[in-house]
C-alpha atoms as a PDB file:
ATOM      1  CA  UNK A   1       0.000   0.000   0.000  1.00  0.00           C
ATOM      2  CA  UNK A   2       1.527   3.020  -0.907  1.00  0.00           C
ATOM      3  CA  UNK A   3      -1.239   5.809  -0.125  1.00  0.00           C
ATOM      4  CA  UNK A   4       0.784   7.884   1.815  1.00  0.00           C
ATOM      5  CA  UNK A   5       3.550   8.527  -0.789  1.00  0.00           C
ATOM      6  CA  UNK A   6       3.244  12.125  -2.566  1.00  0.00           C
ATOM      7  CA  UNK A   7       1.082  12.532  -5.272  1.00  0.00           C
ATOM      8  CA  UNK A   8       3.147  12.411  -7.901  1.00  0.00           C
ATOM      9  CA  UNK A   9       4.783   9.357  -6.682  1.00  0.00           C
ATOM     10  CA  UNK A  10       1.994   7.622  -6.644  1.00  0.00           C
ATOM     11  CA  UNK A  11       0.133   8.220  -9.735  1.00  0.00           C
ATOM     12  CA  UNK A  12       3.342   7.099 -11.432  1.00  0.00           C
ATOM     13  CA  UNK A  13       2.925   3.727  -9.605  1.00  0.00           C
ATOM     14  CA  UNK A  14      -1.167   3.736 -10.608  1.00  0.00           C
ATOM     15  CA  UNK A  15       0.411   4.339 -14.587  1.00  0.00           C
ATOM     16  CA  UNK A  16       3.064   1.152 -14.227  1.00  0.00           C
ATOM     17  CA  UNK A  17       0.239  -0.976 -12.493  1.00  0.00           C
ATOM     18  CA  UNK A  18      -1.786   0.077 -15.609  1.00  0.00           C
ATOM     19  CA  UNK A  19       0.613  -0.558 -18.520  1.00  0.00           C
ATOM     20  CA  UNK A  20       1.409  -4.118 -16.579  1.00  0.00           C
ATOM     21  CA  UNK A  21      -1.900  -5.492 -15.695  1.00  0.00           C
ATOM     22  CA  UNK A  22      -3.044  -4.737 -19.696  1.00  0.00           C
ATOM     23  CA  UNK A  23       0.264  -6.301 -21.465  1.00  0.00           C
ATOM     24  CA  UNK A  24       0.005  -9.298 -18.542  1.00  0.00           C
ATOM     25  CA  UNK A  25      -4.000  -9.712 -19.677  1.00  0.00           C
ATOM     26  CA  UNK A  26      -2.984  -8.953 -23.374  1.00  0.00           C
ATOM     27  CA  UNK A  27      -5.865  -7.296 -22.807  1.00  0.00           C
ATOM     28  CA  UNK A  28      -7.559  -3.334 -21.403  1.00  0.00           C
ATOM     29  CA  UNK A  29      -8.514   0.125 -22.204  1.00  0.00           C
ATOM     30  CA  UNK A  30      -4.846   1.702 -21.591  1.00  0.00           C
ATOM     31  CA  UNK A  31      -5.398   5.177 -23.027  1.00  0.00           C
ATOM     32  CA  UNK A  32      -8.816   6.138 -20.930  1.00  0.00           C
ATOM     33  CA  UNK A  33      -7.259   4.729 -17.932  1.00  0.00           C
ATOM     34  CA  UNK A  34      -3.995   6.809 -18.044  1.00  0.00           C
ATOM     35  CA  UNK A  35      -5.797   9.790 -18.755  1.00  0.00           C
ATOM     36  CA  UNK A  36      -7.719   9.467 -15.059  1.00  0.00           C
ATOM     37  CA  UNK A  37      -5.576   8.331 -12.792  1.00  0.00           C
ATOM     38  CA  UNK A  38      -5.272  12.033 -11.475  1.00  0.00           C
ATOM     39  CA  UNK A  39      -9.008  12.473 -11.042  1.00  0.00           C
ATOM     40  CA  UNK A  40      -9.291   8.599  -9.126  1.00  0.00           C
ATOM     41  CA  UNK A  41      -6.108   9.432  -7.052  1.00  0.00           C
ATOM     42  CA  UNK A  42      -7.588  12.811  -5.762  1.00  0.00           C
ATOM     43  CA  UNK A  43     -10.594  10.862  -5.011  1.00  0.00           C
ATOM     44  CA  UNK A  44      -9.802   7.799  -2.950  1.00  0.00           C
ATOM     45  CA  UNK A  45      -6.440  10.002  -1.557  1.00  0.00           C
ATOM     46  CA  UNK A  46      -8.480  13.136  -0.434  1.00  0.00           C
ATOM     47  CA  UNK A  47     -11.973  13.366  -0.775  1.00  0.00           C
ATOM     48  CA  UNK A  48     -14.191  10.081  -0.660  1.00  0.00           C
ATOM     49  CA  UNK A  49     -14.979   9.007   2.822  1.00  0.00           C
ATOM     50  CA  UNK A  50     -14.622   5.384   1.962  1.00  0.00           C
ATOM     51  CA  UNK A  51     -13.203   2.885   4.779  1.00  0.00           C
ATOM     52  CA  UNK A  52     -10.860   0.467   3.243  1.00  0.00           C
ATOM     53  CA  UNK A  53     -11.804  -2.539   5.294  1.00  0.00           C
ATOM     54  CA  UNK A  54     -15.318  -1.913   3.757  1.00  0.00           C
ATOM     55  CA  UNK A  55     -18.612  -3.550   5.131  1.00  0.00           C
ATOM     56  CA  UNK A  56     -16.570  -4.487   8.475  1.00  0.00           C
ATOM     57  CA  UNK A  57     -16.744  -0.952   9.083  1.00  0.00           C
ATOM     58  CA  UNK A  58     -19.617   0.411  11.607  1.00  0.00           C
ATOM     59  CA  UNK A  59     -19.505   3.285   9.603  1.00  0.00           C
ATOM     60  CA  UNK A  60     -19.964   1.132   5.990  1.00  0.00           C
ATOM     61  CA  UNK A  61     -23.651   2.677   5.438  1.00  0.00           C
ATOM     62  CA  UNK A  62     -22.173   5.948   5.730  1.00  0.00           C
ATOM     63  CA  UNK A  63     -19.749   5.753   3.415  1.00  0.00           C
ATOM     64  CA  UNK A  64     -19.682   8.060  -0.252  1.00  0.00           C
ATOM     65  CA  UNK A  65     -20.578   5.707  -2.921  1.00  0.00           C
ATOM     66  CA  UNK A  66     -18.218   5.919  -6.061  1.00  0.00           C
ATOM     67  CA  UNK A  67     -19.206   4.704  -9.716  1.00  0.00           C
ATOM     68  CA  UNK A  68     -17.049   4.191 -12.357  1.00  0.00           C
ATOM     69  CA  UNK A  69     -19.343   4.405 -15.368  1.00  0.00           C
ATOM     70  CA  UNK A  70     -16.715   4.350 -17.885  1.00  0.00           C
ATOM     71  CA  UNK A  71     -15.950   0.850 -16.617  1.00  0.00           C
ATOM     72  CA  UNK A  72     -13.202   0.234 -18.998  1.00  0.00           C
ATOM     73  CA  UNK A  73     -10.978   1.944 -17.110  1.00  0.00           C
ATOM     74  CA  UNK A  74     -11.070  -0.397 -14.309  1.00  0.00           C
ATOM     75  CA  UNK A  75      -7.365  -1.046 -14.270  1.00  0.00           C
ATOM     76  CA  UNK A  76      -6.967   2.366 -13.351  1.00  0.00           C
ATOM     77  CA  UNK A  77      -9.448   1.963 -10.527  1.00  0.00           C
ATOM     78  CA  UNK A  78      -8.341  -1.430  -9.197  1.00  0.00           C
ATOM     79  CA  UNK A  79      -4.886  -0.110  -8.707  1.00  0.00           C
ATOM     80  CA  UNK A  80      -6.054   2.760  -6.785  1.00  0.00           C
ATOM     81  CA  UNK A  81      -8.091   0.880  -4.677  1.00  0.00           C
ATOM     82  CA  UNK A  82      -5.414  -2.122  -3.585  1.00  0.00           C
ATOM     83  CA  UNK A  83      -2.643   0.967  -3.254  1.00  0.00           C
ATOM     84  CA  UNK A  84      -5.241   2.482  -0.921  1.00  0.00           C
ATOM     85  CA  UNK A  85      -5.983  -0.406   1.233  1.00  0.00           C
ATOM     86  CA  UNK A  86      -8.386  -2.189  -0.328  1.00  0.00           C
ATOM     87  CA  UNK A  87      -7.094  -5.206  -1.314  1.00  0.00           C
ATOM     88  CA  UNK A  88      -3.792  -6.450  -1.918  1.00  0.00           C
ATOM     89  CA  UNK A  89      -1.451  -5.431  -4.760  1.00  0.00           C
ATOM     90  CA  UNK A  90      -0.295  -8.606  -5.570  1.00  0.00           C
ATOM     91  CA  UNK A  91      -4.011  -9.523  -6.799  1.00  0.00           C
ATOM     92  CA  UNK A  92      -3.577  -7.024  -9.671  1.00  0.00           C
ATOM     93  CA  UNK A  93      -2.312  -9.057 -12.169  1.00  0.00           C
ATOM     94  CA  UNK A  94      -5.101 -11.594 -12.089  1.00  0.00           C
ATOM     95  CA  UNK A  95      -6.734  -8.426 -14.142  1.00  0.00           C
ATOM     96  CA  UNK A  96      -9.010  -9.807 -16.686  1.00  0.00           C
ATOM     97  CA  UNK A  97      -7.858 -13.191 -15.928  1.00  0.00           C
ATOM     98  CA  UNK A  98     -11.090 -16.464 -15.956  1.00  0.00           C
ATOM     99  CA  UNK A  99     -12.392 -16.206 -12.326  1.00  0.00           C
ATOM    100  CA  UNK A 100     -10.267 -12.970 -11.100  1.00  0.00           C
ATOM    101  CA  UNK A 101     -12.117 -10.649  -8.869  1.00  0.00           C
ATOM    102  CA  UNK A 102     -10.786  -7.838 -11.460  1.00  0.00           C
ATOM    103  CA  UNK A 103     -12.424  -8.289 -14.323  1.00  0.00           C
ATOM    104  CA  UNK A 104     -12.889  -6.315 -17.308  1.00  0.00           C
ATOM    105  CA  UNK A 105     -15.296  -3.903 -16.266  1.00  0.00           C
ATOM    106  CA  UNK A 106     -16.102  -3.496 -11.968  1.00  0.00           C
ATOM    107  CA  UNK A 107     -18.991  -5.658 -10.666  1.00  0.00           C
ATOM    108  CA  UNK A 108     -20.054  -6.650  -7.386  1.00  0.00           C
ATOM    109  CA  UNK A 109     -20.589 -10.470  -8.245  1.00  0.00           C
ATOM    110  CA  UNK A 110     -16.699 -11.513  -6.920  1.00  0.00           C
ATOM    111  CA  UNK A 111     -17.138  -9.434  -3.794  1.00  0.00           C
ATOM    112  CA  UNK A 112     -14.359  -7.249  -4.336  1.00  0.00           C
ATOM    113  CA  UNK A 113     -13.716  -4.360  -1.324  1.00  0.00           C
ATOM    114  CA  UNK A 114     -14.780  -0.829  -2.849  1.00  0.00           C
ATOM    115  CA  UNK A 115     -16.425  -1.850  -5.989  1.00  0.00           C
ATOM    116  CA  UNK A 116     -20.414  -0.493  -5.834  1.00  0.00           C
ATOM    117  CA  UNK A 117     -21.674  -1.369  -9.152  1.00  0.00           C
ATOM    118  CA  UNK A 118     -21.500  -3.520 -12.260  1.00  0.00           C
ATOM    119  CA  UNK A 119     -20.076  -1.214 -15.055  1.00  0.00           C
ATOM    120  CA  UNK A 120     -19.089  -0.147 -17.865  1.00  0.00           C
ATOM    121  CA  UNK A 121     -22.292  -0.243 -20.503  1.00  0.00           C
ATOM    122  CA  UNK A 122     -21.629   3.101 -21.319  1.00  0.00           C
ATOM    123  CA  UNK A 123     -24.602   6.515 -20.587  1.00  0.00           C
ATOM    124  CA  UNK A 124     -26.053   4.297 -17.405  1.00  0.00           C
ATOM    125  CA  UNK A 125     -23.871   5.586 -14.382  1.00  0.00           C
ATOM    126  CA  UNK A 126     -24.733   8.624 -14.354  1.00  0.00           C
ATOM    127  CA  UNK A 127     -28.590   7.354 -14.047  1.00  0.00           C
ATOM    128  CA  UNK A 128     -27.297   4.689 -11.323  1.00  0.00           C
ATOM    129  CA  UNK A 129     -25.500   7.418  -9.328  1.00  0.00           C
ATOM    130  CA  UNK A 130     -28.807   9.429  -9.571  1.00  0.00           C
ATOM    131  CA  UNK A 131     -31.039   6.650  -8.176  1.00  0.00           C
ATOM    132  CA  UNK A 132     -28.611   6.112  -5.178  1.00  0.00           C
ATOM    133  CA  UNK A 133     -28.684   9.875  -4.657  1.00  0.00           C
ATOM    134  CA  UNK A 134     -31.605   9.581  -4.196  1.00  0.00           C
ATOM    135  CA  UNK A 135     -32.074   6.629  -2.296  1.00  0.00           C
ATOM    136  CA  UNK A 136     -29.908   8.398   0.512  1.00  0.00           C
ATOM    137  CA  UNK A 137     -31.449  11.569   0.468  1.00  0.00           C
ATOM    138  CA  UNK A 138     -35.178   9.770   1.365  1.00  0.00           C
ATOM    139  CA  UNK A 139     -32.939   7.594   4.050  1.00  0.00           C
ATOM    140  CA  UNK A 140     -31.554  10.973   5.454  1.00  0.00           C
ATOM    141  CA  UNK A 141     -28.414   9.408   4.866  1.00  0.00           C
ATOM    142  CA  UNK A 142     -25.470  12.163   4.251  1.00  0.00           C
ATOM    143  CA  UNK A 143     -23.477  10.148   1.746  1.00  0.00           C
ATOM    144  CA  UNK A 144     -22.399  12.051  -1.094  1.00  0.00           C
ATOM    145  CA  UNK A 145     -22.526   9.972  -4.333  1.00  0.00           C
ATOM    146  CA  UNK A 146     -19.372  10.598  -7.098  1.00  0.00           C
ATOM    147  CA  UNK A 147     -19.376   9.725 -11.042  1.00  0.00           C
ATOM    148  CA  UNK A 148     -17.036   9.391 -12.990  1.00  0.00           C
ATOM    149  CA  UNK A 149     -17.863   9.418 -16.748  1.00  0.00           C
ATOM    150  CA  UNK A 150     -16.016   9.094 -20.459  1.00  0.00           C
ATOM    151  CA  UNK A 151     -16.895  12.341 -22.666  1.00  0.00           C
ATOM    152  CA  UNK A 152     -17.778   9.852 -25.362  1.00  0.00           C
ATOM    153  CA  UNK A 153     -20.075   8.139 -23.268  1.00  0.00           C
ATOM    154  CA  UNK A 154     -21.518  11.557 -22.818  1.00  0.00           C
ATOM    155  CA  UNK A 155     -23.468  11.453 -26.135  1.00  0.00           C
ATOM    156  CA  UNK A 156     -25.607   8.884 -25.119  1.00  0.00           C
ATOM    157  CA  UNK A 157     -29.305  10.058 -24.676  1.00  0.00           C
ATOM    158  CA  UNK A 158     -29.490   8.733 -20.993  1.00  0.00           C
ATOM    159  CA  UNK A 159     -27.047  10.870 -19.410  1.00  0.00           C
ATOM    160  CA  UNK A 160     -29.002  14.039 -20.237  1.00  0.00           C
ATOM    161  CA  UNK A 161     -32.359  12.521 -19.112  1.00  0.00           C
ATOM    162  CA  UNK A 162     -30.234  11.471 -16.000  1.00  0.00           C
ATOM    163  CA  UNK A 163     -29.232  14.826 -15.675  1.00  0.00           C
ATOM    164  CA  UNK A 164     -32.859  16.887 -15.741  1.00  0.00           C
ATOM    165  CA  UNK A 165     -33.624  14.322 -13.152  1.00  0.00           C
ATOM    166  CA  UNK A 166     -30.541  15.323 -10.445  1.00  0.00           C
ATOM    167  CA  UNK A 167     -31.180  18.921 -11.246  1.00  0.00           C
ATOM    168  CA  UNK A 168     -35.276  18.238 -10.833  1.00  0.00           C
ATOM    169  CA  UNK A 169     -34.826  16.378  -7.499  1.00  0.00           C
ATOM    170  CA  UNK A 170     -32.044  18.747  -6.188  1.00  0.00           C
ATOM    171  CA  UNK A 171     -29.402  16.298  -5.791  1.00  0.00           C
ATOM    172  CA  UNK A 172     -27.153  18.090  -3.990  1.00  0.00           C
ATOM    173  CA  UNK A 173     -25.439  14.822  -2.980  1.00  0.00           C
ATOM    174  CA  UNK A 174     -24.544  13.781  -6.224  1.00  0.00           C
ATOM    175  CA  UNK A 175     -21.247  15.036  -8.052  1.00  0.00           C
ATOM    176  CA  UNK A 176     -20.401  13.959 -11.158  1.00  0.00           C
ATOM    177  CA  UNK A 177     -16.961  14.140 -13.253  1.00  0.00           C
ATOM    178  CA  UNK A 178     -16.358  14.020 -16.877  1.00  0.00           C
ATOM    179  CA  UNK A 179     -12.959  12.493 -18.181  1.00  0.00           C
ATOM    180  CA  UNK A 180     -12.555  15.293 -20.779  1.00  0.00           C
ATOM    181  CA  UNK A 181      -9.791  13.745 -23.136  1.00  0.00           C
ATOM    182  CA  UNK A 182     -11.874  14.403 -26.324  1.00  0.00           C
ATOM    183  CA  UNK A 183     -11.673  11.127 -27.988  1.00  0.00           C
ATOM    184  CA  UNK A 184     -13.222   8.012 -28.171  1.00  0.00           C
ATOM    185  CA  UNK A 185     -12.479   4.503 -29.595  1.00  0.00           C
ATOM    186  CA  UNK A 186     -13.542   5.852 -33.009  1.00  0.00           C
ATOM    187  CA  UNK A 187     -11.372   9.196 -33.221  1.00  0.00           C
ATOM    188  CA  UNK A 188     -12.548  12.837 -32.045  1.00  0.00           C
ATOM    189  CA  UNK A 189     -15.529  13.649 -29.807  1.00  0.00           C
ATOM    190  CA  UNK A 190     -16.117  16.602 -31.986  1.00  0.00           C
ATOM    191  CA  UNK A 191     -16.124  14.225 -35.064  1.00  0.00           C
ATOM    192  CA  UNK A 192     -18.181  11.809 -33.626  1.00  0.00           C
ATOM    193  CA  UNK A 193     -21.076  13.911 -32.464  1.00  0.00           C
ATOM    194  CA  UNK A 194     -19.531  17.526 -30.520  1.00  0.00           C
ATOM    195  CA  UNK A 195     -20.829  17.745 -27.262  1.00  0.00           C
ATOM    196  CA  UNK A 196     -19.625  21.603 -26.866  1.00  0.00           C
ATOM    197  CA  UNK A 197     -20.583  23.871 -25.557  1.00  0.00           C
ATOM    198  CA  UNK A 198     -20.214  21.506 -22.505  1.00  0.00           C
ATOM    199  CA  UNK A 199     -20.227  24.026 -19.802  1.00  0.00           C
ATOM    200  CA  UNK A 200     -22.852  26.003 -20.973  1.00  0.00           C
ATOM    201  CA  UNK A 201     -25.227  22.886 -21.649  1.00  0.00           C
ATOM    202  CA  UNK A 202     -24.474  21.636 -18.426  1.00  0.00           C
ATOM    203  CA  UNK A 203     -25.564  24.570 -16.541  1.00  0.00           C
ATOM    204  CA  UNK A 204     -28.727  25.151 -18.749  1.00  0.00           C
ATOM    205  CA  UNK A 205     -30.135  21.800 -17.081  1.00  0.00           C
ATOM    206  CA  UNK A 206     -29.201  23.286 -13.333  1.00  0.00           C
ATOM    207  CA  UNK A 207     -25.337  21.798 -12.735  1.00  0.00           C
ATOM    208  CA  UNK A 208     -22.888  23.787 -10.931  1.00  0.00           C
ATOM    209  CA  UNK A 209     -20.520  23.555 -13.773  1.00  0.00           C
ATOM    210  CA  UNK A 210     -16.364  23.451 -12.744  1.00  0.00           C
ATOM    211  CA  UNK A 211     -13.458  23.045 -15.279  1.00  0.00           C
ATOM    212  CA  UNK A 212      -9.952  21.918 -14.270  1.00  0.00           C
ATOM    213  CA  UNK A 213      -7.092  20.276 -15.564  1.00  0.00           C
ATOM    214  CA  UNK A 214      -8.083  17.020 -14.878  1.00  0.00           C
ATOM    215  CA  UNK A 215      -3.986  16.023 -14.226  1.00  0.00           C
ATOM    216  CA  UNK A 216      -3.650  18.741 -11.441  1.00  0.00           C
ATOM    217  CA  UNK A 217      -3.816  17.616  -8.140  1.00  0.00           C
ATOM    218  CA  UNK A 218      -5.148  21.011  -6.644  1.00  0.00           C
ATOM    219  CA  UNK A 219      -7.305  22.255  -8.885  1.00  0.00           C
ATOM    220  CA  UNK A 220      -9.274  18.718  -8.763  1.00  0.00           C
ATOM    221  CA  UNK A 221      -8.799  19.025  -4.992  1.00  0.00           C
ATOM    222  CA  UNK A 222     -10.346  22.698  -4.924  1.00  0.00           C
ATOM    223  CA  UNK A 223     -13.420  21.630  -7.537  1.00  0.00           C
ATOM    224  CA  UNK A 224     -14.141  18.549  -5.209  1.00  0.00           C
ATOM    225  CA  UNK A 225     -14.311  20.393  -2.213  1.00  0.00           C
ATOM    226  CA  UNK A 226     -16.373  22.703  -3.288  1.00  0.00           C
ATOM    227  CA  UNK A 227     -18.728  19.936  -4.673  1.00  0.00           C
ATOM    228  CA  UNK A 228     -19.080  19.018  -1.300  1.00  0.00           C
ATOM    229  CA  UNK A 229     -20.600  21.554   0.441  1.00  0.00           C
ATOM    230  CA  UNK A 230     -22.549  22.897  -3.014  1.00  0.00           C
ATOM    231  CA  UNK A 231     -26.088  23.335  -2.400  1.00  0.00           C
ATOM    232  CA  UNK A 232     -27.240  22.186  -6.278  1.00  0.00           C
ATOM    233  CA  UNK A 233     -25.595  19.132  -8.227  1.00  0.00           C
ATOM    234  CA  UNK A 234     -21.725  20.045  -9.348  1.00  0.00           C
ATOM    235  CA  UNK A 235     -20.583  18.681 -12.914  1.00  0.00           C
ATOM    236  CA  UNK A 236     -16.496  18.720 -12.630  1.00  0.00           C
ATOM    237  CA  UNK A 237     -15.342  18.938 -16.530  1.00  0.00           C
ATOM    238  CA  UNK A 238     -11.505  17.507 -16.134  1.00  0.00           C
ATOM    239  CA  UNK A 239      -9.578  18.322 -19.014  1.00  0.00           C
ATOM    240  CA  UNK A 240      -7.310  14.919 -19.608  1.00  0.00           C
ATOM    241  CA  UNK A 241      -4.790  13.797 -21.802  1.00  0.00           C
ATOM    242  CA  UNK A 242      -5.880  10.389 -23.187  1.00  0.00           C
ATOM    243  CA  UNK A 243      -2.753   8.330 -22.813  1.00  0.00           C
ATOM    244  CA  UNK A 244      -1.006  10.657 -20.211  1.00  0.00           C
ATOM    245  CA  UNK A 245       2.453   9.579 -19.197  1.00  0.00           C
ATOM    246  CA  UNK A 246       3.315   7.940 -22.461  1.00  0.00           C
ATOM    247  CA  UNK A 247       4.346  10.125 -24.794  1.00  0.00           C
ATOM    248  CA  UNK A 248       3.645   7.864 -27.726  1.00  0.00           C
ATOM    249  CA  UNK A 249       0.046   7.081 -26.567  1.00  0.00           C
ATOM    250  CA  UNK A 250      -0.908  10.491 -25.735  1.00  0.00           C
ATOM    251  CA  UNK A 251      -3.541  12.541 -27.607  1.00  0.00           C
ATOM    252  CA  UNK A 252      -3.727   8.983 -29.934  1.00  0.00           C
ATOM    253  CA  UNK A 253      -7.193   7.145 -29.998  1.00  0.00           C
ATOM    254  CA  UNK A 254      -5.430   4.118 -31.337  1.00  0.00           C
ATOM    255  CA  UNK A 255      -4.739   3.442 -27.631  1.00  0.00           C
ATOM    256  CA  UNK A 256      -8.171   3.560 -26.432  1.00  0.00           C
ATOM    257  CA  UNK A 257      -8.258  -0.627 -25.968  1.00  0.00           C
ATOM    258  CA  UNK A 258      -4.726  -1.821 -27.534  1.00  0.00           C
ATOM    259  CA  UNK A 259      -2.190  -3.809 -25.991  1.00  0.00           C
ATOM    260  CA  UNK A 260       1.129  -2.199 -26.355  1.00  0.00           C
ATOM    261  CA  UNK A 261       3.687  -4.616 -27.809  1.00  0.00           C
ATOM    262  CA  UNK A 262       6.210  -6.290 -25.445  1.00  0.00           C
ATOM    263  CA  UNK A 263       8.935  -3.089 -26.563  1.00  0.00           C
ATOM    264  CA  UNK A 264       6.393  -1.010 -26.320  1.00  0.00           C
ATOM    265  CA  UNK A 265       5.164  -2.011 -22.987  1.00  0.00           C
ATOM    266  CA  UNK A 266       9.082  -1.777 -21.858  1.00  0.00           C
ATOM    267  CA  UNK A 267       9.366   2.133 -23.624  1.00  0.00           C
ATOM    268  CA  UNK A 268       6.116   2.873 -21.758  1.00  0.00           C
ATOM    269  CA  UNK A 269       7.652   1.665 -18.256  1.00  0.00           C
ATOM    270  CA  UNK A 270      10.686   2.803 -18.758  1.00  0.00           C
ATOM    271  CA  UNK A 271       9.237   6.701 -19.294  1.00  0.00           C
ATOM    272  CA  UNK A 272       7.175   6.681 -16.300  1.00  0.00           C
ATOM    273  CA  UNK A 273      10.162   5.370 -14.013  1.00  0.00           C
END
């Protein structure tokens, strides 16, 4: 466990645990999980109160519920967690493996410590986070509920009917992020279908609307804080780097789910030493 290490320090560590788990699979998402280890880090390091030996806790039912909706980044999130206490590191590469407790995308059926939801069909977190936002607001339960979503994902139809509902039922509780790397297994956001002006759209259906570089520890810090004392829902729009840390991956949708080579993997490693 290495949560106490500096920040940079650590997301270095998150990026090699990455790179390895995907070229041990032969399998993963390596450029959307590089580009949020930053956003995860400042999460689980500073901001979720999360207890890492999970339902053994008295405290589990009071607990912030996280959801990765863009579930393909779950090597990203599976390092986090096990270098935060979770579970042990030297389960990580079993990633993707037949019968691993890391699979592909999170779920709850291998009862891994910190995971709350089966993931990754892309536009339905947002709507899950919003039901259990919900859920704790009727239980008087002061829980804040955290989202993390791909800006591809974001053109799906269900994340803006998601959102009218958190800003109708004044989910205050509920804080959702936005991986803003601007591409997507098939190329550019903007060529796929823009989603811009994103701000602007995003406080038109009642979101307290910040935007940060989404690879700098205090301005993710500041935005989150804030979130958590906001009286309306808060949208955080991180501006990422797909790929981040490798230079050869970065800004390059190729990488969105492709197993670097075995010189590749060793350029990759040997950058981010």
């Amino acid at each position: 466990m290495i949560k106490n290490c500096g920040f940079e320090e650590f997301t270095k560590i998150i990026r090699q645990d990455i790179l390895k788990m995907i070229c041990t699979a032969k399998s993963g998402h390596p450029g959307g999980s590089l580009s949020c280890v930053e956003i995860l880090s400042v999460l689980y390091r500073e901001i979720l109160n999360i207890p890492p030996e999970w339902s053994k806790s008295p405290d589990f039912n009071k607990r912030d519920r996280f959801i990765l909706s863009k579930g393909h980044a779950s090597a990203c999130l599976y390092s986090v967690l096990a270098h935060c206490g979770f579970f042990n590191p030297d389960e990580l590469l079993t990633f993707r493996k037949l019968g691993s407790r890391l699979q592909g995308h999170p779920s709850t059926r291998y009862g891994l410590e910190g995971i709350e939801a089966c993931t990754g069909s892309l536009g339905q977190g947002l709507s899950m986070a919003v039901g259990v936002a919900l859920g704790l607001k009727l239980d008087k339960n002061p829980a804040k509920v955290y989202v993390l979503l791909g800006d591809g994902e974001m053109q799906e139809g269900s994340v803006w009917e998601a959102l009218m509902s958190a800003s109708h039922k004044k989910l205050n509780n509920l804080v959702a992020i936005v991986d803003r790397n601007k591409l997507q297994i098939d190329g550019s956001c903007d060529d796929v279908k823009s989603l811009e002006p994103l701000d602007k759209k995003l406080e038109a259906f009642g979101f307290i609307v910040k935007t940060v570089d989404g690879h700098c520890e205090k301005e993710l810090t500041e935005a989150l804080l804030f979130a958590k004392k906001a009286d309306k829902p808060v949208f955080v729009i991180a501006n990422t780097i797909k790929g981040k840390g490798v230079s050869f991956m970065e800004n390059n949708a190729g990488w969105h789910g492709k197993v670097p080579k075995n010189d590749e993997a060793e350029a990759a490693l040997e950058e981010l030493k």
